[in-house]
PDB file of N, CA and C in Angstrom:
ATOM      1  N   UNK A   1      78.457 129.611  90.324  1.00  0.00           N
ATOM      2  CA  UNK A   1      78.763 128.529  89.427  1.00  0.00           C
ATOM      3  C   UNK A   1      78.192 128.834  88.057  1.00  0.00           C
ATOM      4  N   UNK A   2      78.606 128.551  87.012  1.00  0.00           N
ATOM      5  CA  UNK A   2      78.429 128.376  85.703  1.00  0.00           C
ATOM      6  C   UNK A   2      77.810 127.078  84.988  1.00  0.00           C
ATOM      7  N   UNK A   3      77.358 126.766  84.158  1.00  0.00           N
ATOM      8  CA  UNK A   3      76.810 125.689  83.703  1.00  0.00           C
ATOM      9  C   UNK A   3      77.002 125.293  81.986  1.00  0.00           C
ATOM     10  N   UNK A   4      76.981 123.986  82.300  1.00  0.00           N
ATOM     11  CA  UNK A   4      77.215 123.786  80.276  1.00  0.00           C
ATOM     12  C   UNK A   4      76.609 124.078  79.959  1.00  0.00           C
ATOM     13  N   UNK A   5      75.146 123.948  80.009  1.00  0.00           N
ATOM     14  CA  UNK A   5      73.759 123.859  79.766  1.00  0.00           C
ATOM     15  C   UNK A   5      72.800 124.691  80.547  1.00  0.00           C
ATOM     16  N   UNK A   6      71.171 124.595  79.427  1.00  0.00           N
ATOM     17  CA  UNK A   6      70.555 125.763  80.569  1.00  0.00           C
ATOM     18  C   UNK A   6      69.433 124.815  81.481  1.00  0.00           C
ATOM     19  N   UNK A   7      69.926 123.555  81.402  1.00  0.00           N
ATOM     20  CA  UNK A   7      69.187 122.570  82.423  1.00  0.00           C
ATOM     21  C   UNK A   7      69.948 122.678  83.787  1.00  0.00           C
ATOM     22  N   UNK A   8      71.335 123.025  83.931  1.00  0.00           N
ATOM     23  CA  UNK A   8      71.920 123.195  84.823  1.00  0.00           C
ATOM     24  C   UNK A   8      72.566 121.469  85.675  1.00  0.00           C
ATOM     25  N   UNK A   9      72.408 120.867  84.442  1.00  0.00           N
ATOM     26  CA  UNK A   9      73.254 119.728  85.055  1.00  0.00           C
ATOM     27  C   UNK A   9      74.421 119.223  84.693  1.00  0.00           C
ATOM     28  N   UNK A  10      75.551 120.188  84.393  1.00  0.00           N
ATOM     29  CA  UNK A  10      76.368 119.663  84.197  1.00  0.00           C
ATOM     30  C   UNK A  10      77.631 121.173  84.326  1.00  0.00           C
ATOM     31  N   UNK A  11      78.152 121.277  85.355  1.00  0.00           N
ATOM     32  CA  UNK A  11      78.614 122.375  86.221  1.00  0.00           C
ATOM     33  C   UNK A  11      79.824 122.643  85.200  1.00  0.00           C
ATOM     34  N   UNK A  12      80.088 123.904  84.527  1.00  0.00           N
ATOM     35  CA  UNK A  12      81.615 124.089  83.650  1.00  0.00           C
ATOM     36  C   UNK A  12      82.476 124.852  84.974  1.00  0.00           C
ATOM     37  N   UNK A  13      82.300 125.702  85.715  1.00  0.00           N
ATOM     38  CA  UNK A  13      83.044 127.067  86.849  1.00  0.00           C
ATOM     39  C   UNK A  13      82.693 127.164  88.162  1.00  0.00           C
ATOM     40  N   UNK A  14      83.136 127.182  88.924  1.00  0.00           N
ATOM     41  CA  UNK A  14      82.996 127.837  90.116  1.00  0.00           C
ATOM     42  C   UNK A  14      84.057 127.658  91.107  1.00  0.00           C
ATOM     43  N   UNK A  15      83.733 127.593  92.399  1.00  0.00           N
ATOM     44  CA  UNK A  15      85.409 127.453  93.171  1.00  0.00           C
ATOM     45  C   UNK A  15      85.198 126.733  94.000  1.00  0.00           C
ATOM     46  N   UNK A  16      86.144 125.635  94.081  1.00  0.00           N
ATOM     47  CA  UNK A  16      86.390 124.854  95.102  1.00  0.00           C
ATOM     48  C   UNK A  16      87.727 124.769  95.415  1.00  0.00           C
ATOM     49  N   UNK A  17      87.667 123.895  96.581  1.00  0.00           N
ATOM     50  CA  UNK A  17      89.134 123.536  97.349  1.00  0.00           C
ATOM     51  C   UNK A  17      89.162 122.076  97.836  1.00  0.00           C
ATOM     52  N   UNK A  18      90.135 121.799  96.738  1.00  0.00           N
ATOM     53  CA  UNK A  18      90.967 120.325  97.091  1.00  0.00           C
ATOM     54  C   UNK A  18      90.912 119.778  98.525  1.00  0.00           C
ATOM     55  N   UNK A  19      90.871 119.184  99.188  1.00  0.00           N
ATOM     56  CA  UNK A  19      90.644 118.422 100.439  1.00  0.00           C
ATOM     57  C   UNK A  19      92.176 117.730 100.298  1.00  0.00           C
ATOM     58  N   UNK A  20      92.955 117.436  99.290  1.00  0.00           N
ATOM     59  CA  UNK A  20      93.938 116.552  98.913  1.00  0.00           C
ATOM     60  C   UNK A  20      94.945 117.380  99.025  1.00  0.00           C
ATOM     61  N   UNK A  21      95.036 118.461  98.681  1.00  0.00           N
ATOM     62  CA  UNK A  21      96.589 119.568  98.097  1.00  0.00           C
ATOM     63  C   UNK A  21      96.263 120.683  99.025  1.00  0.00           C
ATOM     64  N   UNK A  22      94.995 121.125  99.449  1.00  0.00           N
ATOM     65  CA  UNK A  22      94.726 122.374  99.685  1.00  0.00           C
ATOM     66  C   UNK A  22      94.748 123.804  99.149  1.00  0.00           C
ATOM     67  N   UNK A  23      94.561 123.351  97.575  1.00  0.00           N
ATOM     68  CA  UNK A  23      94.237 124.078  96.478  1.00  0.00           C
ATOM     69  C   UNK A  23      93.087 124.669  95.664  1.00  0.00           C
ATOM     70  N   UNK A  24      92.521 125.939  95.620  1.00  0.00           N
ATOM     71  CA  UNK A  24      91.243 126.251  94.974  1.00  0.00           C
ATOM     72  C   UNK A  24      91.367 125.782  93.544  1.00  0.00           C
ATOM     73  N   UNK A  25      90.309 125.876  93.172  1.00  0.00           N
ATOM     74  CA  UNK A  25      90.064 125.270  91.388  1.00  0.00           C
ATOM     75  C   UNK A  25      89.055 125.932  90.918  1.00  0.00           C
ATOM     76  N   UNK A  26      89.477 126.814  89.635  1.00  0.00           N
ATOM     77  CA  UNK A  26      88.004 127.428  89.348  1.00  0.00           C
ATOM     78  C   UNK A  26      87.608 126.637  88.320  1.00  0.00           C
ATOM     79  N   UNK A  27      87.670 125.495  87.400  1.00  0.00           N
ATOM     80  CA  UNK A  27      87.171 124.965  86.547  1.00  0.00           C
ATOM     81  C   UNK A  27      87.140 123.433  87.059  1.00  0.00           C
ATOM     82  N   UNK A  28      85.473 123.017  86.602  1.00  0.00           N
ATOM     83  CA  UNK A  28      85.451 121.620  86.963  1.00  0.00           C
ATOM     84  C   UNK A  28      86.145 120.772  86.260  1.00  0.00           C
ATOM     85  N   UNK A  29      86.849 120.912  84.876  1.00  0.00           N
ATOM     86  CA  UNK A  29      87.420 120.039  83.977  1.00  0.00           C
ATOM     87  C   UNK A  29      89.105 119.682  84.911  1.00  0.00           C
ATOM     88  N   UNK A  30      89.147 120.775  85.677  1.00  0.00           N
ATOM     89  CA  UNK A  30      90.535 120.623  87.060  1.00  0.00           C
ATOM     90  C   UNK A  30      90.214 119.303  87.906  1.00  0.00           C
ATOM     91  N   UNK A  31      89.084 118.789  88.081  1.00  0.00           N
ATOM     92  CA  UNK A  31      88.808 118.124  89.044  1.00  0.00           C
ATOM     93  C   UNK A  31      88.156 116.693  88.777  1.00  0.00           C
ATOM     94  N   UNK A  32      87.894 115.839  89.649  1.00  0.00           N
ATOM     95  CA  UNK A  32      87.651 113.879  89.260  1.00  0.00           C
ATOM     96  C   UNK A  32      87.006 114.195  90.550  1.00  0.00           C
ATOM     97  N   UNK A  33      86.274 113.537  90.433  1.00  0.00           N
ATOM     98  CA  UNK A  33      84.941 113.344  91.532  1.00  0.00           C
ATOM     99  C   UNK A  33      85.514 111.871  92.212  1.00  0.00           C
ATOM    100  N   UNK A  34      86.406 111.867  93.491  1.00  0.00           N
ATOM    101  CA  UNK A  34      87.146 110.307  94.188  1.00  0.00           C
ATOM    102  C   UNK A  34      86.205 109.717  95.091  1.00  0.00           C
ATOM    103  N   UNK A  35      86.219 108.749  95.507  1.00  0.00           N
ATOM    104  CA  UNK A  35      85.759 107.749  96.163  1.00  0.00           C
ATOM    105  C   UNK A  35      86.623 107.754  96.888  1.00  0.00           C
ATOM    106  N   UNK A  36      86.994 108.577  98.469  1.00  0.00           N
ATOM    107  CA  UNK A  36      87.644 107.704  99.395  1.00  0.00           C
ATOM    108  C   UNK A  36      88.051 106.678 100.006  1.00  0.00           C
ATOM    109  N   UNK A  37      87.155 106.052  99.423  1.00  0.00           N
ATOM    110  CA  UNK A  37      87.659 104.786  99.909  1.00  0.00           C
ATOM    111  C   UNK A  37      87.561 103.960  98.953  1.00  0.00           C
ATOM    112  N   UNK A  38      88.228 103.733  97.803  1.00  0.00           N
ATOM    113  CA  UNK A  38      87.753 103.176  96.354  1.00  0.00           C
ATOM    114  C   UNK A  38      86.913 102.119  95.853  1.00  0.00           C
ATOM    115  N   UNK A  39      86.028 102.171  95.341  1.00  0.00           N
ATOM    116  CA  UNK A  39      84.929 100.982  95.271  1.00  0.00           C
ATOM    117  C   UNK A  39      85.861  99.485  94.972  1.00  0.00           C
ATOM    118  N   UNK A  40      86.738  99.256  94.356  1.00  0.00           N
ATOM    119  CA  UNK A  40      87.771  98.029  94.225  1.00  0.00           C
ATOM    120  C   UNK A  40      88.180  97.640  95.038  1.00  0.00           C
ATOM    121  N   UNK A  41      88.746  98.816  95.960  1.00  0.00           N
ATOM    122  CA  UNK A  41      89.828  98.347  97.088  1.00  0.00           C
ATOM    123  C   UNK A  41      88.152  97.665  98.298  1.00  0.00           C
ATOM    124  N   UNK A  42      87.144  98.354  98.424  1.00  0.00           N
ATOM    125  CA  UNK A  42      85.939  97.821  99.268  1.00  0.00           C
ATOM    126  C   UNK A  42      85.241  96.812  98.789  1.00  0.00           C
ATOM    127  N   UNK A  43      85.286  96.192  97.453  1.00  0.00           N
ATOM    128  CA  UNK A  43      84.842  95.311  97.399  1.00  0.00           C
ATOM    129  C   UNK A  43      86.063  93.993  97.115  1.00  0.00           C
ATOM    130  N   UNK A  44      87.808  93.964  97.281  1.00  0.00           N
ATOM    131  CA  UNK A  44      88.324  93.797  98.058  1.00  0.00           C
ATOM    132  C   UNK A  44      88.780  93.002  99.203  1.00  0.00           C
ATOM    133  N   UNK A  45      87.757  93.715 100.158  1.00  0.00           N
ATOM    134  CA  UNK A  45      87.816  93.857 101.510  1.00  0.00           C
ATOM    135  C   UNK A  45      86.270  93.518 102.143  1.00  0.00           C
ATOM    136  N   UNK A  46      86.077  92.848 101.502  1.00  0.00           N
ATOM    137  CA  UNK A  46      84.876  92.552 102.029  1.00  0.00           C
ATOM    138  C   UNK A  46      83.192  92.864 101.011  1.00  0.00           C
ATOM    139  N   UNK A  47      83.234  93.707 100.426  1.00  0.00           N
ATOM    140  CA  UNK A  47      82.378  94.253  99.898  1.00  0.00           C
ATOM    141  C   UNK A  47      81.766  93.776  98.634  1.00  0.00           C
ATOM    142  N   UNK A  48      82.415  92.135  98.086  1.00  0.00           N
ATOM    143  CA  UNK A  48      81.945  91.549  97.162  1.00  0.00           C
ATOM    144  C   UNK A  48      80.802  90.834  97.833  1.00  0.00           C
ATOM    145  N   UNK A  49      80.659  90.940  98.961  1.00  0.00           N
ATOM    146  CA  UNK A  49      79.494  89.959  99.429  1.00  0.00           C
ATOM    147  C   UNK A  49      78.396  91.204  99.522  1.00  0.00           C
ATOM    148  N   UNK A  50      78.420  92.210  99.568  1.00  0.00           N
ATOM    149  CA  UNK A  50      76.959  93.131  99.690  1.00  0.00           C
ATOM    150  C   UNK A  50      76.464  93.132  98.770  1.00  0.00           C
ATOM    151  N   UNK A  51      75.130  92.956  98.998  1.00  0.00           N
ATOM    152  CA  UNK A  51      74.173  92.931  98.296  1.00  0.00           C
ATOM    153  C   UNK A  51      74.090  94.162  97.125  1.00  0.00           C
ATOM    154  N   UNK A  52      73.731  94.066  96.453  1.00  0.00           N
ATOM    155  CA  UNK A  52      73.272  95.116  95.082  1.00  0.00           C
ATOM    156  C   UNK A  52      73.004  97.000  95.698  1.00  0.00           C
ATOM    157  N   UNK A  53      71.927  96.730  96.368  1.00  0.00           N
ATOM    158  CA  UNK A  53      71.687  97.928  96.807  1.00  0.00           C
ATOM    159  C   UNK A  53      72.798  98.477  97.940  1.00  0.00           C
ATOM    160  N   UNK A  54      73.016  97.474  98.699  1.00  0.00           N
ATOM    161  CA  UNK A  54      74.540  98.213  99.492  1.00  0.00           C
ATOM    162  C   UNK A  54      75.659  98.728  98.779  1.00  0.00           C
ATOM    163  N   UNK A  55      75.600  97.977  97.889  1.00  0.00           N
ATOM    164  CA  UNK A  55      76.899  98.556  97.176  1.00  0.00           C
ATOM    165  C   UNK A  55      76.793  99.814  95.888  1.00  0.00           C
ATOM    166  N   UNK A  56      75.281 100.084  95.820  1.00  0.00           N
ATOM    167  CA  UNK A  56      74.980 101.245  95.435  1.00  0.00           C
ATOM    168  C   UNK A  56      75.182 102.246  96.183  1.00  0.00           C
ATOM    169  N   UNK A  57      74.575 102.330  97.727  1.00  0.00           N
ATOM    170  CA  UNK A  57      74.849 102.620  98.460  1.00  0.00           C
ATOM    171  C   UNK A  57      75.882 103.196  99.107  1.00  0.00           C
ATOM    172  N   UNK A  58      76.683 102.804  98.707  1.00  0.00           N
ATOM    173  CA  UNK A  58      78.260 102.741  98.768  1.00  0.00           C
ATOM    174  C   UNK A  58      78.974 103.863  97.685  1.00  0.00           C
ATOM    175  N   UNK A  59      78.473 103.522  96.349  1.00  0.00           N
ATOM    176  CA  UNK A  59      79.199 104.171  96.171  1.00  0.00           C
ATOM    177  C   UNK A  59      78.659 105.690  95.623  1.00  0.00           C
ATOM    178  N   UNK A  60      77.486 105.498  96.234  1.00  0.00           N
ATOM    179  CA  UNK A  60      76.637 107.401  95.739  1.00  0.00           C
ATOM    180  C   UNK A  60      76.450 108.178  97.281  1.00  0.00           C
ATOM    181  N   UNK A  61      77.558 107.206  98.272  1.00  0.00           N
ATOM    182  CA  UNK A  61      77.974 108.003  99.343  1.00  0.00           C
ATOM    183  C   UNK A  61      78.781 109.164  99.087  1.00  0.00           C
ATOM    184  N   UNK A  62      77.888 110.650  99.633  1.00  0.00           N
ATOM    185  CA  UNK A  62      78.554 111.652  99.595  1.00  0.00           C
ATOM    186  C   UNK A  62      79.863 111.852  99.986  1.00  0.00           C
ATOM    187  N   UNK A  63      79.902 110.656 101.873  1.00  0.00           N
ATOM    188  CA  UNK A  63      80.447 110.579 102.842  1.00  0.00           C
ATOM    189  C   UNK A  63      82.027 110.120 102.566  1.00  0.00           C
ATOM    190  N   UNK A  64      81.168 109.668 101.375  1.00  0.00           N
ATOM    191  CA  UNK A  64      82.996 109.034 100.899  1.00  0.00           C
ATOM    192  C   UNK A  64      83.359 109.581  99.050  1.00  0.00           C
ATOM    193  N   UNK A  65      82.682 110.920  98.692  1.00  0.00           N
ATOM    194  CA  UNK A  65      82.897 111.452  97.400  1.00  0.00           C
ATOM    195  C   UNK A  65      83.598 112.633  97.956  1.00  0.00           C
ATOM    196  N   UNK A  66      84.494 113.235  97.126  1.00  0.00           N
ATOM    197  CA  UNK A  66      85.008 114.288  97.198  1.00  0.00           C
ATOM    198  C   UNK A  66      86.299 114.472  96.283  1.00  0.00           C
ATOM    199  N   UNK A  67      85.753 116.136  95.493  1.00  0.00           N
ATOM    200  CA  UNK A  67      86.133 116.607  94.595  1.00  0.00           C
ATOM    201  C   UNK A  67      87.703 117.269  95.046  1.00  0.00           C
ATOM    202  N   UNK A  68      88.436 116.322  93.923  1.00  0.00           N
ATOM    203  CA  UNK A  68      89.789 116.567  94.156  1.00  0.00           C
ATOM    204  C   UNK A  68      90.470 116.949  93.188  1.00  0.00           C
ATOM    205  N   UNK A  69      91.609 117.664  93.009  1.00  0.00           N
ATOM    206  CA  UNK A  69      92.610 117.492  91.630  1.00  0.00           C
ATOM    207  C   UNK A  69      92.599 116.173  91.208  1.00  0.00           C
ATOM    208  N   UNK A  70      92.284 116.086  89.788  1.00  0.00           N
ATOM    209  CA  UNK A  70      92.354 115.376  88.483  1.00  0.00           C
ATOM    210  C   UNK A  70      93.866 114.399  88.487  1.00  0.00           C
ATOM    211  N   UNK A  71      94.706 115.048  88.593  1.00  0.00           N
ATOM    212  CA  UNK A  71      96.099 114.529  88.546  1.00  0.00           C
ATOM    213  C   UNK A  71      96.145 114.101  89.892  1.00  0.00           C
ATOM    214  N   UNK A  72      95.700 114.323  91.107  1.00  0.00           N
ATOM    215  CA  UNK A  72      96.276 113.626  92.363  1.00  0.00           C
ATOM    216  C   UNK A  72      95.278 112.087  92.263  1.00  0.00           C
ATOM    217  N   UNK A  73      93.985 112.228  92.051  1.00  0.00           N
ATOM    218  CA  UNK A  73      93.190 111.146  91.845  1.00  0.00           C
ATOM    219  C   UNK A  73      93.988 109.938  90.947  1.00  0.00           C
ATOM    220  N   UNK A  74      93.931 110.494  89.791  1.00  0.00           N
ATOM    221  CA  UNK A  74      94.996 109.338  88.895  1.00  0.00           C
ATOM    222  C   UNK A  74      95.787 108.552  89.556  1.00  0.00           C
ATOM    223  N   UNK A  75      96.976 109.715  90.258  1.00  0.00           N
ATOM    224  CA  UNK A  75      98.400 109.041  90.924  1.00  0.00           C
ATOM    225  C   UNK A  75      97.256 108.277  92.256  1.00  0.00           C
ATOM    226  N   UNK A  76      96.650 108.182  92.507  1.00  0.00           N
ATOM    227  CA  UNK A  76      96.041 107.399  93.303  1.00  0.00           C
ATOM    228  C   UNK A  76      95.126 106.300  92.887  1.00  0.00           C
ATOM    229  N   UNK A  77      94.905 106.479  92.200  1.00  0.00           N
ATOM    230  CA  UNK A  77      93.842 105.338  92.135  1.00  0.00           C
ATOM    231  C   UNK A  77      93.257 104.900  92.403  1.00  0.00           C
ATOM    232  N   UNK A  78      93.413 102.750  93.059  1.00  0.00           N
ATOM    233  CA  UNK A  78      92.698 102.273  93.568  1.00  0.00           C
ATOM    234  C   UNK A  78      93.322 102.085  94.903  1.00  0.00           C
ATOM    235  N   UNK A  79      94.126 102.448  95.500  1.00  0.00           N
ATOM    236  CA  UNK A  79      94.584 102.227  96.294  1.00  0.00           C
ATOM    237  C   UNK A  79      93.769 102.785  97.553  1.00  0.00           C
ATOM    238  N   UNK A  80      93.805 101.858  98.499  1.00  0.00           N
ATOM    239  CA  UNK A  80      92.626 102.213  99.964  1.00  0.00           C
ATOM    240  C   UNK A  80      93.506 103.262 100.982  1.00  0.00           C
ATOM    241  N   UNK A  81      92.724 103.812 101.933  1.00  0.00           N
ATOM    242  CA  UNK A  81      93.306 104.268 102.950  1.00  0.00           C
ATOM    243  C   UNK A  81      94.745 103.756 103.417  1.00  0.00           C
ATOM    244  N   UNK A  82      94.882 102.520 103.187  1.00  0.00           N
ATOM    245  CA  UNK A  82      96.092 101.355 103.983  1.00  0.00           C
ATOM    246  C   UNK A  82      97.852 101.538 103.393  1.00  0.00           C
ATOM    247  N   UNK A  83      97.316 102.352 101.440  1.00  0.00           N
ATOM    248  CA  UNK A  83      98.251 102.676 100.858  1.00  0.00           C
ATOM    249  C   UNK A  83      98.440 103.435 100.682  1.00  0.00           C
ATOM    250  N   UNK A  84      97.416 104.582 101.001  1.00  0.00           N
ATOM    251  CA  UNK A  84      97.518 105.919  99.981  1.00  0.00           C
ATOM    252  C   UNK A  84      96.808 107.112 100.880  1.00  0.00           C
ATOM    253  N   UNK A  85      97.933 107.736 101.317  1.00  0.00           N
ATOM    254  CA  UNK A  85      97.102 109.409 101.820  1.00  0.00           C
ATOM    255  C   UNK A  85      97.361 110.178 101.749  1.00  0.00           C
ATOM    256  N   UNK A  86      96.762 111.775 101.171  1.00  0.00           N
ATOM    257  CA  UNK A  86      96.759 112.714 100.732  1.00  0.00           C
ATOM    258  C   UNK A  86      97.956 113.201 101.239  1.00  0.00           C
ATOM    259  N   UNK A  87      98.658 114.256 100.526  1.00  0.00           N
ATOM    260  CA  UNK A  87     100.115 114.860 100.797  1.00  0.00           C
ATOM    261  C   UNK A  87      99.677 116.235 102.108  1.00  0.00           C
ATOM    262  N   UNK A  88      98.553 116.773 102.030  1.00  0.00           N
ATOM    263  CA  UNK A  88      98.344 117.847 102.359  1.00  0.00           C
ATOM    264  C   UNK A  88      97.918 117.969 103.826  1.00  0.00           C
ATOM    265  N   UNK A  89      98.492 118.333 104.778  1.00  0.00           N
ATOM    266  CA  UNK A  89      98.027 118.410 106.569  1.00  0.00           C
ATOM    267  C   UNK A  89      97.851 119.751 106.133  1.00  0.00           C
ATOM    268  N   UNK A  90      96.390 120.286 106.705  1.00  0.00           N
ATOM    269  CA  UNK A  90      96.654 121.675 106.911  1.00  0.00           C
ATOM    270  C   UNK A  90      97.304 122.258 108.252  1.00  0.00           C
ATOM    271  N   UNK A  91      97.260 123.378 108.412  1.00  0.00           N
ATOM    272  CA  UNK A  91      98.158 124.083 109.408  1.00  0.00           C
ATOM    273  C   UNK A  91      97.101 124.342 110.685  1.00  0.00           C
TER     274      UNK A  91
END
């Protein structure tokens, strides 16, 4: 990986793979950091009643972050699991 900076917090290169398309990406400016399960659509659904720290909780879940194409995130949005799932089955 590469870095903007020489503090090293703020990542410019390296390689990943879409979870969404099943596509590598060598630049982070390719990619939007998603919320699987979108903080709108969970609070929603229940999630206006959690408390402060749950819903921090919530949303600095790794469990539900993951680095995707930029353009598939957009065309998605806020939409929850119920509307919206990735185009890509792998083989």
């Amino acid at each position: 990986m590469t870095f903007t900076n020489a503090k090293g917090c703020a990542v410019q290169s390296g390689l990943w793979l879409d979870p969404y398309t099943g596509n590598f990406y060598a630049l982070a400016s390719d990619l939007d950091v998603d919320h699987i399960v979108p903080l709108s659509w969970a609070h929603e659904h229940g999630g206006a009643s959690w408390t402060v720290e749950l819903k921090r909780q919530f949303a600095e879940d790794p469990e539900n972050l993951w680095l995707v194409d930029d353009g598939r995130n957009q065309s998605k949005g806020d939409k929850g699991p119920d509307e919206w799932m990735p185009p890509y089955e792998p083989v």
